[in-house]
Protein backbone atom coordinates (compact mmCIF):
# COMPACT_ATOMS: atom_id res chain seq x y z
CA UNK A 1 0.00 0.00 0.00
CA UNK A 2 1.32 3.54 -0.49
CA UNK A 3 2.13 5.59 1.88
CA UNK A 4 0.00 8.75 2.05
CA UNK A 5 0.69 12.10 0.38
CA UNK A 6 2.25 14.95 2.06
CA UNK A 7 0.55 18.25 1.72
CA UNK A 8 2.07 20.52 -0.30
CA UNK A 9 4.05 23.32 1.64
CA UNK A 10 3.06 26.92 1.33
CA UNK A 11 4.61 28.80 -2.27
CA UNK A 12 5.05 32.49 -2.45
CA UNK A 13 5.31 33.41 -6.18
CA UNK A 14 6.79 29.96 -7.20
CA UNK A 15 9.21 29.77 -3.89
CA UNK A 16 8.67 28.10 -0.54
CA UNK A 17 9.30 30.48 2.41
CA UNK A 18 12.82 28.72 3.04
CA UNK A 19 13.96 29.79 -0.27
CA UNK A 20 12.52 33.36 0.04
CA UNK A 21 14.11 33.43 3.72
CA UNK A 22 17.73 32.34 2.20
CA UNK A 23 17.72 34.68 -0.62
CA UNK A 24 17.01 37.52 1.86
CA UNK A 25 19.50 36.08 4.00
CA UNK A 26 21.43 36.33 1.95
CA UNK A 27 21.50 39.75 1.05
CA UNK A 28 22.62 40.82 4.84
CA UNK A 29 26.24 40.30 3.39
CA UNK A 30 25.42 43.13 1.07
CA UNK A 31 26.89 46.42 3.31
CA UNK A 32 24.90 48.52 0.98
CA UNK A 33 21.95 46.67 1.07
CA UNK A 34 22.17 47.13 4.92
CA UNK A 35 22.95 50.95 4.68
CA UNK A 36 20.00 50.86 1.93
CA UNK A 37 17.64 49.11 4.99
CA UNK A 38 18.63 52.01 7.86
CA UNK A 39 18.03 54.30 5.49
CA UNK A 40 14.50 52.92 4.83
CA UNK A 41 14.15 52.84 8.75
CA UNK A 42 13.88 49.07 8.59
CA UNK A 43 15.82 48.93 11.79
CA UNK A 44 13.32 50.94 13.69
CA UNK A 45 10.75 48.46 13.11
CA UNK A 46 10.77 45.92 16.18
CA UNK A 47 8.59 43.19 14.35
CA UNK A 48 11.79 43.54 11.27
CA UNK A 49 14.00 43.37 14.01
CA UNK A 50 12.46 40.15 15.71
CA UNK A 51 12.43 39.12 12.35
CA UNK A 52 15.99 39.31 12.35
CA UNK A 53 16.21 37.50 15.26
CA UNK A 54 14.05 34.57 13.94
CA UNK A 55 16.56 34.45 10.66
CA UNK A 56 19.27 32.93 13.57
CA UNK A 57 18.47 29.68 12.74
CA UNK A 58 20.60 30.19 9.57
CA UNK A 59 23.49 29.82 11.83
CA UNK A 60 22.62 26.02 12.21
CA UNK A 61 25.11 23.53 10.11
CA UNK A 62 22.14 21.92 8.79
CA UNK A 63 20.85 25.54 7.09
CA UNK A 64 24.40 27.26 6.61
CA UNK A 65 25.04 24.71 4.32
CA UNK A 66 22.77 26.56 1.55
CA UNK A 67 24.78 30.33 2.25
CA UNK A 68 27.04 30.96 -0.63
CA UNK A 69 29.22 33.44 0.94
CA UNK A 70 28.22 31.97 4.91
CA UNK A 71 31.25 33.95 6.51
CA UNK A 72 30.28 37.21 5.37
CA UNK A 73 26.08 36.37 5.66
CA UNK A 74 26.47 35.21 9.38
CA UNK A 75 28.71 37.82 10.33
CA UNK A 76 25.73 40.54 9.16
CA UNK A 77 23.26 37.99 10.72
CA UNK A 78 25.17 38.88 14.04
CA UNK A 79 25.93 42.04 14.02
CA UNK A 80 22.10 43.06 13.01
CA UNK A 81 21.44 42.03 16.41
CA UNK A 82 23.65 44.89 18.02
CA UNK A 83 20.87 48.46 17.91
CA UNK A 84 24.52 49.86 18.17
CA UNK A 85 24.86 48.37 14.57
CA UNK A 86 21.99 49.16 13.32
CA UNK A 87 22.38 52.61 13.96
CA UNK A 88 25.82 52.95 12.35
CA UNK A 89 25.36 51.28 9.46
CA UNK A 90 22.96 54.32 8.17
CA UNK A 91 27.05 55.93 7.56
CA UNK A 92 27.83 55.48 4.39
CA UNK A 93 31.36 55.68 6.05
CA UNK A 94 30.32 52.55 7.66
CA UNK A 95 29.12 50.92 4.79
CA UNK A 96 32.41 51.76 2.80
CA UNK A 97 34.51 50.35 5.34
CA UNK A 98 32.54 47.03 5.35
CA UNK A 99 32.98 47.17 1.45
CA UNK A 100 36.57 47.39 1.48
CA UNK A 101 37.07 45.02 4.28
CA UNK A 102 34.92 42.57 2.13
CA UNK A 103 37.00 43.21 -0.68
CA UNK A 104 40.32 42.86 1.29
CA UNK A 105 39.01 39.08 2.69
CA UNK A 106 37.74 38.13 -1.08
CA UNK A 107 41.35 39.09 -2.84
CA UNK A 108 44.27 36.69 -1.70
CA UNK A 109 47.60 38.89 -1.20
CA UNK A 110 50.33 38.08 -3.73
């Protein structure tokens, strides 16, 4: 006898909410994309800042796994849960420091 069918999970536009949650995800490693967030007041918002929060379980093995670019995406995961952060990263002077430290990790030294 077969064994029943599971129900289908939830779709957003063609994309389970995993796949919508890691592309977000994602884009935390993006310092501009942060700065762009702070300046869109994001960060004031307590339920986008549980939200945050709730993204943690990214930092799981079993979840990391799917991160291209984990180092840089759970470091931003981490440091979004600082206010201090959030607050600073509306500098663009921030945000071009994190863009040339990126840049300095990403290029090995000859």
């Amino acid at each position: 006898m077969a064994s029943p069918a599971l129900p289908d999970l939830p779709h957003y536009g063609g994309f389970s909410r995993f796949e919508l949650e890691l592309e977000f995800v994602q884009c935390l490693a993006n310092p501009v994309y942060l700065n762009y967030l702070a300046v869109q007041k994001m960060f004031d918002k307590p339920e986008f800042v549980a939200y945050l929060g709730y993204l943690q379980y990214f930092k799981e093995p079993k979840y990391s796994k799917y991160l291209h670019h984990p180092g840089p995406t759970l470091r931003a995961l981490e440091l979004l849960q600082q206010e201090k952060f959030r607050e600073d990263i509306l500098s663009p002077n921030l945000m071009n420091v994190m863009i040339v430290e990126g840049i300095k990790n990403a290029v090995p030294e000859n």
